[in-house]
C-alpha atoms as a PDB file:
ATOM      1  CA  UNK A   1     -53.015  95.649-128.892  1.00  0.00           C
ATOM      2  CA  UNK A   2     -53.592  99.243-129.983  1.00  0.00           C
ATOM      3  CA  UNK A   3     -55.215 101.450-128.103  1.00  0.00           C
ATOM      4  CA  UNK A   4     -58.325 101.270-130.203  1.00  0.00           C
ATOM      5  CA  UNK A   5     -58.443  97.924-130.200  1.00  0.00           C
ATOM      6  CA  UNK A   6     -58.564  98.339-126.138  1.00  0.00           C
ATOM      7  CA  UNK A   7     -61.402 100.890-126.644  1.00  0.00           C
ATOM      8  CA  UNK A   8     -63.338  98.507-128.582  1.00  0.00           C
ATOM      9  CA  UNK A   9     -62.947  95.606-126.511  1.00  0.00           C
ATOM     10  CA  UNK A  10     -63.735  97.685-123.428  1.00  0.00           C
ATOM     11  CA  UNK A  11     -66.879  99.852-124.796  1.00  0.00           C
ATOM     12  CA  UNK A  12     -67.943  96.272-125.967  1.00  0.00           C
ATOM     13  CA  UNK A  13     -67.568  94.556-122.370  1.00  0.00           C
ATOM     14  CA  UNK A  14     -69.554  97.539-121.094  1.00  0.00           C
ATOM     15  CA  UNK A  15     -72.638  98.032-123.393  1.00  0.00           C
ATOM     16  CA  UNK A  16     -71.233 101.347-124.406  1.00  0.00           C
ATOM     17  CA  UNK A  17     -69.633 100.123-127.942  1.00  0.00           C
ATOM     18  CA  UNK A  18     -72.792 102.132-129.617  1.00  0.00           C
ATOM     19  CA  UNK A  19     -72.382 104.841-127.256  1.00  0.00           C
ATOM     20  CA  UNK A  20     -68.948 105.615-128.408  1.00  0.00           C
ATOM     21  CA  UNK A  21     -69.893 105.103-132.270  1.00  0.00           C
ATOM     22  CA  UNK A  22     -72.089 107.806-132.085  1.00  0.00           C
ATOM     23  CA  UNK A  23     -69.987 110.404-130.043  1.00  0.00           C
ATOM     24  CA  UNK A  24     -66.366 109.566-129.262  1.00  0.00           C
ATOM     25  CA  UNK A  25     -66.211 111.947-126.300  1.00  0.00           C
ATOM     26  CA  UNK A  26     -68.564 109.026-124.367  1.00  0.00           C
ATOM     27  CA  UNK A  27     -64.872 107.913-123.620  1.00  0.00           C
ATOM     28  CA  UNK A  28     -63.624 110.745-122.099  1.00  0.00           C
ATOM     29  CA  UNK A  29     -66.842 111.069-119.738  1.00  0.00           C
ATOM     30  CA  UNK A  30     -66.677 107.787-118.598  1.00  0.00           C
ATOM     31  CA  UNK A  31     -63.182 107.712-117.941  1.00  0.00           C
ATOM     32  CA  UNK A  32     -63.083 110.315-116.066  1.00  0.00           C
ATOM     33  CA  UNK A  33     -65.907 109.146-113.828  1.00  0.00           C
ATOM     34  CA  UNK A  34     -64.515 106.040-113.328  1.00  0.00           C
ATOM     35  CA  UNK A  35     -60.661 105.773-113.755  1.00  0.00           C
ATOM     36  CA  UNK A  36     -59.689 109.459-113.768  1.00  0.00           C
ATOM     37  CA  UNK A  37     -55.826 108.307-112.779  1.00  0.00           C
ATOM     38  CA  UNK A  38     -55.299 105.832-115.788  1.00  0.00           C
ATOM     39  CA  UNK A  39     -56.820 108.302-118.073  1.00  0.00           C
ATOM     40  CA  UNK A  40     -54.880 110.656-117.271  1.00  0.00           C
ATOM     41  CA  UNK A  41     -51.474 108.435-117.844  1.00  0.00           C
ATOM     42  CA  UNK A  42     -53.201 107.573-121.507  1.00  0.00           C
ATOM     43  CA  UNK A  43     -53.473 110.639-122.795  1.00  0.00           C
ATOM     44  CA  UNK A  44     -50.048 111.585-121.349  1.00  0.00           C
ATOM     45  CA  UNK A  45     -48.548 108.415-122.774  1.00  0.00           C
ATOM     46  CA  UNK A  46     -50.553 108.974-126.543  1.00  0.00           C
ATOM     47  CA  UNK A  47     -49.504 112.747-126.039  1.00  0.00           C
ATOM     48  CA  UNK A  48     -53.159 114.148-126.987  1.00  0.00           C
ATOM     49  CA  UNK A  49     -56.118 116.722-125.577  1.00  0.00           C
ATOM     50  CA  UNK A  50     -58.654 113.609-124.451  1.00  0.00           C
ATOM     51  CA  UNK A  51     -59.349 109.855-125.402  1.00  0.00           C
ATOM     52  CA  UNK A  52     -61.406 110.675-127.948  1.00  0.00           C
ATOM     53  CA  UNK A  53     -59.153 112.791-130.445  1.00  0.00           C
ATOM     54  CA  UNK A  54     -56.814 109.520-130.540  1.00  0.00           C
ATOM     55  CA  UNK A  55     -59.864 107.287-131.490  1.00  0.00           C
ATOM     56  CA  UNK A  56     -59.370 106.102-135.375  1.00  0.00           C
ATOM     57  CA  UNK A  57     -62.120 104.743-136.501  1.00  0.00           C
ATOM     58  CA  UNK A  58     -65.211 105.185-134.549  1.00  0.00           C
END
């Protein structure tokens, strides 16, 4: 799965699918609130800034 089919599914499971629509860097907030260690390792792994500049589509 691509990583923003992951985002989708995940911002979906937790009511925050609209959220992220409307401002990508809703991502990078949460993420770093709640699983500051694995986003870390994504945006080392997709080699960006944050989550949000390797969204497509939102």
């Amino acid at each position: 799965m691509s990583f923003n089919g992951t985002v989708q599914n995940w911002a979906a499971k937790n009511g925050v699918n609209v959220a992220v629509m409307r401002d990508r860097a809703v991502i990078d907030k949460v993420t770093r609130e709640t699983c500051p260690e694995v986003r870390e390792s994504a945006i080392q792994a997709l080699q960006v800034p944050d989550l949000a500049t390797a969204l497509i589509g939102f």
